[in-house]
N, C-alpha and C. Protein backbone atom coordinates (compact mmCIF):
# COMPACT_ATOMS: atom_id res chain seq x y z
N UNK A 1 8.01 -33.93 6.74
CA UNK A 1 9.05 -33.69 7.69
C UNK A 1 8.91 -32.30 8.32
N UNK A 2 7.93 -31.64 7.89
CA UNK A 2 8.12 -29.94 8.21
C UNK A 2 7.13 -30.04 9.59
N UNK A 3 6.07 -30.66 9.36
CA UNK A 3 5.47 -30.72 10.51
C UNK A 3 5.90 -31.58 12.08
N UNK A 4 6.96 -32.56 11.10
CA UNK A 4 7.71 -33.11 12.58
C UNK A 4 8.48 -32.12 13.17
N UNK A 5 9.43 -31.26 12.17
CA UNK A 5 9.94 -30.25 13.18
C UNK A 5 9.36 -29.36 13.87
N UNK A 6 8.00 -28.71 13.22
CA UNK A 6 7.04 -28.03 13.98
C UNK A 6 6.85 -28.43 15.08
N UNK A 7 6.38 -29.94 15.10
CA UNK A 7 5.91 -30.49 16.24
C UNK A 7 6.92 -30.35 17.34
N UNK A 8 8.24 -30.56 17.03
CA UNK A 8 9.26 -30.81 17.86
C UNK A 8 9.98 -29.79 18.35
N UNK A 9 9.74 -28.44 17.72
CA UNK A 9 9.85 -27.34 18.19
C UNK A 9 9.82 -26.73 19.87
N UNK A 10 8.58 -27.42 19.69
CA UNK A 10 7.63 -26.86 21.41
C UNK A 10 8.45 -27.49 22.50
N UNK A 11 8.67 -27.34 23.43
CA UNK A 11 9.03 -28.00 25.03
C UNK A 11 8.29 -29.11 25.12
N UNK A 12 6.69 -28.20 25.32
CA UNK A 12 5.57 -29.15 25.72
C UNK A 12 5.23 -30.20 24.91
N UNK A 13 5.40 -30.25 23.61
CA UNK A 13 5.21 -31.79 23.09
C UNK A 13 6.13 -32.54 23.32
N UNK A 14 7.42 -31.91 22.94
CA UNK A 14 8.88 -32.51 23.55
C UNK A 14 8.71 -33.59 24.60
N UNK A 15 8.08 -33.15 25.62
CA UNK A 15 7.91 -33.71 27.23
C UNK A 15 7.19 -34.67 26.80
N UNK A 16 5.60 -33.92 26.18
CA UNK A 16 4.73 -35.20 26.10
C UNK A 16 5.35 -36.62 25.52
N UNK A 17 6.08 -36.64 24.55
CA UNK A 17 6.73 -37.61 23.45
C UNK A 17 7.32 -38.05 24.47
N UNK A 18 8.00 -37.66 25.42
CA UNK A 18 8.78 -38.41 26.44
C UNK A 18 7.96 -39.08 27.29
N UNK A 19 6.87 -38.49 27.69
CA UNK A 19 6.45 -39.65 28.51
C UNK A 19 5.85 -40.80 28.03
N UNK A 20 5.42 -40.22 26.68
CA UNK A 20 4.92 -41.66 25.49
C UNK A 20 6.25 -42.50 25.49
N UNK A 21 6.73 -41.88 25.55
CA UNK A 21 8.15 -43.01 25.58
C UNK A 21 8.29 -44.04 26.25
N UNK A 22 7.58 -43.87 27.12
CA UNK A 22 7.81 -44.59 28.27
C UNK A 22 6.07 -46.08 28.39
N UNK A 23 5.23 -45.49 27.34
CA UNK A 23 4.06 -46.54 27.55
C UNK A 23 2.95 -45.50 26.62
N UNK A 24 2.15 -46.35 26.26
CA UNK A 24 0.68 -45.73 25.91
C UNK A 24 -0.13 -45.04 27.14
N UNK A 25 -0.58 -43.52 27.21
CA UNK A 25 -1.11 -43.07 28.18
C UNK A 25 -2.50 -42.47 27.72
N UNK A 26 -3.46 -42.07 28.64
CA UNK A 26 -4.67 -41.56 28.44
C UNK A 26 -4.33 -39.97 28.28
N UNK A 27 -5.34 -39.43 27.89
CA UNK A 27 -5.22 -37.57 27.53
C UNK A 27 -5.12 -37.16 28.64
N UNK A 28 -5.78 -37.31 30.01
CA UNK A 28 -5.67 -36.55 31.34
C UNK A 28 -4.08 -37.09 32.10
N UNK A 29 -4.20 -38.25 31.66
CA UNK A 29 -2.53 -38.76 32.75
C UNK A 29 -1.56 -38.03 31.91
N UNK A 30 -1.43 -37.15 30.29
CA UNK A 30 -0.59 -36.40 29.98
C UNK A 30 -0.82 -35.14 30.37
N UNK A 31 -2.03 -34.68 30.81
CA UNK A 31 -2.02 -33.46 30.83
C UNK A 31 -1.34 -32.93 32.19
N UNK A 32 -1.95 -34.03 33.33
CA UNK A 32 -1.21 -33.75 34.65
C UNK A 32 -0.12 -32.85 35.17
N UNK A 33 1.20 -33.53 34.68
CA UNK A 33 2.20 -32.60 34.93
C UNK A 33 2.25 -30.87 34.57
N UNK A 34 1.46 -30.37 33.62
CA UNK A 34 0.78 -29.02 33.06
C UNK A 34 0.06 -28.37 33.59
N UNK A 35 0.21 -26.95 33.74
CA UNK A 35 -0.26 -26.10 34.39
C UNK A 35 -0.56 -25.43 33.46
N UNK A 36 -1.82 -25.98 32.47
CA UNK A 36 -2.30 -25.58 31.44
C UNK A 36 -3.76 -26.64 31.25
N UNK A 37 -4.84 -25.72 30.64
CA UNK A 37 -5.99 -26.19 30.42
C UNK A 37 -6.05 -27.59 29.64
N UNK A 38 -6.96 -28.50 29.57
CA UNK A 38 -7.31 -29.89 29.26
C UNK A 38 -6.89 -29.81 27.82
N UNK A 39 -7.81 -28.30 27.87
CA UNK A 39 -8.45 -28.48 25.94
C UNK A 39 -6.73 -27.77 25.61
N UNK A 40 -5.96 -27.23 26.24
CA UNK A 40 -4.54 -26.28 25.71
C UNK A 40 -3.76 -27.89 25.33
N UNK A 41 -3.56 -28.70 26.58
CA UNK A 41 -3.00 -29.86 25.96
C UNK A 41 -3.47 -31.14 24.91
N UNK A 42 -4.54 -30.62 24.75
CA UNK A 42 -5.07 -31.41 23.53
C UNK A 42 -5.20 -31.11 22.22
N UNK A 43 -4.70 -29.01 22.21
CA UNK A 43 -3.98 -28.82 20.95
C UNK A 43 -2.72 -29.07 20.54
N UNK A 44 -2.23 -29.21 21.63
CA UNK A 44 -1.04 -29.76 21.68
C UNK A 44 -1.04 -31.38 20.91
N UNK A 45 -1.50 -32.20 21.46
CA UNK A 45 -1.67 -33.71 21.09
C UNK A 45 -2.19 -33.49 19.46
N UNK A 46 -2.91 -32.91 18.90
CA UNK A 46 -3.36 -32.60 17.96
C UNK A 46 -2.19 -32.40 16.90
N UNK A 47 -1.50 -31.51 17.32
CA UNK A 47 -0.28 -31.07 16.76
C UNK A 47 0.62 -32.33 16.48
N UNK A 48 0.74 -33.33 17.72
CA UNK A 48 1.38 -33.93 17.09
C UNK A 48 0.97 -35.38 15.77
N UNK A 49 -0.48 -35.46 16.50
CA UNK A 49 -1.17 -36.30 15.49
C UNK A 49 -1.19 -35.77 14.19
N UNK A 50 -1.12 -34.74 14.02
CA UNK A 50 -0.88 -34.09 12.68
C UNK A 50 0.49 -34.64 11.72
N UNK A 51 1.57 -34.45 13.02
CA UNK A 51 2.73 -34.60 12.56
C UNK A 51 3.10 -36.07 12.26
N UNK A 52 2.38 -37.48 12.88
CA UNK A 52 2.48 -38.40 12.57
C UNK A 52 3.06 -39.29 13.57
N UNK A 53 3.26 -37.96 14.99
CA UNK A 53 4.15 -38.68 16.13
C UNK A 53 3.67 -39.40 17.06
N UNK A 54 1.72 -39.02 17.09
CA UNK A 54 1.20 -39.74 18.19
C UNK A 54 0.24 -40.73 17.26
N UNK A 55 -0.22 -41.50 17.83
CA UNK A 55 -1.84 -42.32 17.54
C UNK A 55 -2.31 -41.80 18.25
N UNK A 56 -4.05 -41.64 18.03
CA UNK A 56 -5.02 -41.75 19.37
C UNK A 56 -6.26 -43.16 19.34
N UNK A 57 -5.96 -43.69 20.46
CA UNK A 57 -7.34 -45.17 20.35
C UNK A 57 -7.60 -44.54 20.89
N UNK A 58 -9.23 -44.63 20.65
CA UNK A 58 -10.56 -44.51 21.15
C UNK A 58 -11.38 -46.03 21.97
N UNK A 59 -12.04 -45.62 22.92
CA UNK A 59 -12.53 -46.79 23.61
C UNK A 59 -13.18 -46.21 24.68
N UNK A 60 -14.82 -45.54 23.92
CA UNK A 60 -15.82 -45.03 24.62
C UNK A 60 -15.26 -43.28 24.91
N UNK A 61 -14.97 -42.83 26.10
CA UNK A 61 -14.92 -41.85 26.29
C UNK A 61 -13.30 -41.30 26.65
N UNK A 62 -12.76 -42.94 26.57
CA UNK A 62 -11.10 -42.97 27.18
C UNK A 62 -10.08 -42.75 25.66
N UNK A 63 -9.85 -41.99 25.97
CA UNK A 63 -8.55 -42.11 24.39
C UNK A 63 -6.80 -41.83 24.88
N UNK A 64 -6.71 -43.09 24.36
CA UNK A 64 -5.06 -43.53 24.76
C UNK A 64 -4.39 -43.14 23.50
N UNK A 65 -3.16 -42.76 24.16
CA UNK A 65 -2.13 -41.83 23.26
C UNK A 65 -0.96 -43.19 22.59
N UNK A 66 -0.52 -43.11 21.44
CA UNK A 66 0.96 -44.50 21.48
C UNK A 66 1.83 -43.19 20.73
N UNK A 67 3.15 -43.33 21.00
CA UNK A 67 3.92 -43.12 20.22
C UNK A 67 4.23 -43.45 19.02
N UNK A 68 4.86 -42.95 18.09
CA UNK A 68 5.07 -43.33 16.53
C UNK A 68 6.48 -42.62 16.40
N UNK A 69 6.91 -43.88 16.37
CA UNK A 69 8.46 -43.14 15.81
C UNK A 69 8.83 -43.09 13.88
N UNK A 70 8.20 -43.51 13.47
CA UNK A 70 8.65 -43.28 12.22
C UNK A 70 8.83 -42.05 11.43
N UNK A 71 8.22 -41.04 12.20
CA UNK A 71 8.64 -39.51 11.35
C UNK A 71 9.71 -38.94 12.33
N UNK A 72 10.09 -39.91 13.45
CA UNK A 72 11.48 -39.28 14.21
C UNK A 72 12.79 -39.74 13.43
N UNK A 73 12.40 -40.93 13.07
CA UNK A 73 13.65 -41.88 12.20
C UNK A 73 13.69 -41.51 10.99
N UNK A 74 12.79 -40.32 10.24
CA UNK A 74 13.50 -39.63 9.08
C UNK A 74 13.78 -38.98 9.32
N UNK A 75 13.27 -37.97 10.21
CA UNK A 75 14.13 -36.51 10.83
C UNK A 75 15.63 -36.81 10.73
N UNK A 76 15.65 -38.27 12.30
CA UNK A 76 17.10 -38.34 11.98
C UNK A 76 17.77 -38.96 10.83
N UNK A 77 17.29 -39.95 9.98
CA UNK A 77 17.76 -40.16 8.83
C UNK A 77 18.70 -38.56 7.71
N UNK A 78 17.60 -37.53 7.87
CA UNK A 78 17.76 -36.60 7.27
C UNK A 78 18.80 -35.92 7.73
N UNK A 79 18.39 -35.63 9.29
CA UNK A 79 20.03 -34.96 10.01
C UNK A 79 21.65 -35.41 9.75
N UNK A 80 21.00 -37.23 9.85
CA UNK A 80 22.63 -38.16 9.71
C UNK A 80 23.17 -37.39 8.46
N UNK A 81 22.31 -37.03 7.37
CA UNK A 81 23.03 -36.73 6.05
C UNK A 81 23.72 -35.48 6.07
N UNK A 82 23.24 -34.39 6.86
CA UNK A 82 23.91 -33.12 6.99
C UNK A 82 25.20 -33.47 8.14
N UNK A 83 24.84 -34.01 8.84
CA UNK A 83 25.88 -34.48 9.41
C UNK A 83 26.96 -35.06 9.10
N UNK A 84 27.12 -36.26 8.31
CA UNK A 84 28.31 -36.31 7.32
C UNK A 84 28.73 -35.24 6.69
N UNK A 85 28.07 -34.74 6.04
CA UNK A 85 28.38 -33.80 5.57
C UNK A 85 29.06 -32.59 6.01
N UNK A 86 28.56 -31.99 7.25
CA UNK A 86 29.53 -31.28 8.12
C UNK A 86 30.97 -31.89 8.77
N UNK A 87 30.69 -33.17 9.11
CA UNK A 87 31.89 -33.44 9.41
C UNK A 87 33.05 -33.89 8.07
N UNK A 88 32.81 -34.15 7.02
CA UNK A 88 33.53 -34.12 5.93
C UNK A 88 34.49 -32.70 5.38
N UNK A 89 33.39 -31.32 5.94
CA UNK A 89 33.79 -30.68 5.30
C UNK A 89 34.92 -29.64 6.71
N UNK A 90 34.43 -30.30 7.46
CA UNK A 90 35.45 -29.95 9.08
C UNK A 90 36.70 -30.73 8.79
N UNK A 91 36.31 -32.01 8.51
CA UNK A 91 37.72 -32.81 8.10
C UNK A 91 38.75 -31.73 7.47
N UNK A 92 38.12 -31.57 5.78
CA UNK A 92 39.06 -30.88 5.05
C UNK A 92 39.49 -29.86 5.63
N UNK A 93 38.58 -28.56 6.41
CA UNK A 93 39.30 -27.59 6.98
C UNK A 93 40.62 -28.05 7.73
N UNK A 94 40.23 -29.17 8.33
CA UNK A 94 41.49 -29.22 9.70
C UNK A 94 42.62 -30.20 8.56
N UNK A 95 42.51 -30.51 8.05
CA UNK A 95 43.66 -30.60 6.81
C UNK A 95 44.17 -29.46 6.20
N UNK A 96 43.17 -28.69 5.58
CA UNK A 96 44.22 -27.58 5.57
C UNK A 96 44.66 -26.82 5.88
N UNK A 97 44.07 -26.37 7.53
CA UNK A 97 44.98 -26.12 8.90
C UNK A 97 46.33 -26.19 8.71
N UNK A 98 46.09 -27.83 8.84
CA UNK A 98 47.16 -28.43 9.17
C UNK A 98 48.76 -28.14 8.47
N UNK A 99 48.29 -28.11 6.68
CA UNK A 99 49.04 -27.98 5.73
C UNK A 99 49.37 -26.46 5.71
N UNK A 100 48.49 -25.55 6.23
CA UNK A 100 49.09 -24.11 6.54
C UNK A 100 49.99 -24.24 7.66
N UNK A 101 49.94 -25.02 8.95
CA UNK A 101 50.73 -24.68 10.07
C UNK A 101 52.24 -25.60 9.61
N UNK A 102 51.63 -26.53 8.37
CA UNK A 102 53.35 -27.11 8.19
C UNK A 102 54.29 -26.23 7.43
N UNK A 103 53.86 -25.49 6.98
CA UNK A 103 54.09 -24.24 5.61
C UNK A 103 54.09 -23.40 6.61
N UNK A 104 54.29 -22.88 7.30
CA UNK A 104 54.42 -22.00 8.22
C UNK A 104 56.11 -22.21 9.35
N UNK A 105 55.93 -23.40 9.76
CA UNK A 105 56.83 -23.88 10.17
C UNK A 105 58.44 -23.83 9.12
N UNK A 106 57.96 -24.35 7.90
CA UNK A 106 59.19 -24.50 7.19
C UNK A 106 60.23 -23.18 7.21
């Protein structure tokens, strides 16, 4: 999970993952939108193949990118849990808000 957040850190993979979102793409149709070198966005892609977020097929000299969501769906798996958790413990505050502003009133 440490390397998904790594990965997810950056803008620029951010984006890339988004346009994977959208279909399997080749290394140059991601690099396009970047105003950054071939080989800069292919440490990038690297990064995330590391992290478990991209595939790369090979097929001769063409290598197509897929998305992988399964290290996004523990991230959020993992978040949902802090998340209850914060909101449980917001609950109780605003309960005992509440029980101070009635004690206050009396």
């Amino acid at each position: 999970m440490n390397r998904t957040f790594a990965a997810l850190a950056d803008p620029t993979r951010r984006r890339i993952l988004e346009h994977l979102a959208g279909g399997d793409r080749c290394v140059t149709d991601l690099a396009k939108p970047y105003r950054m070198s071939l080989p800069a966005v292919s440490k990038h892609l690297r990064v995330l193949e590391k992290a478990g977020l991209v595939r790369r097929q090979r097929d001769g000299r063409l290598h197509r990118l897929k998305l992988e969501a399964r290290p996004m769906q523990q991230a959020q798996a993992w978040i949902e849990e802090y998340r209850k958790f914060w909101d449980q413990s917001f609950n109780r505050l605003d309960e005992y808000l509440k029980k101070l502003q009635t004690q206050e009133n009396q």
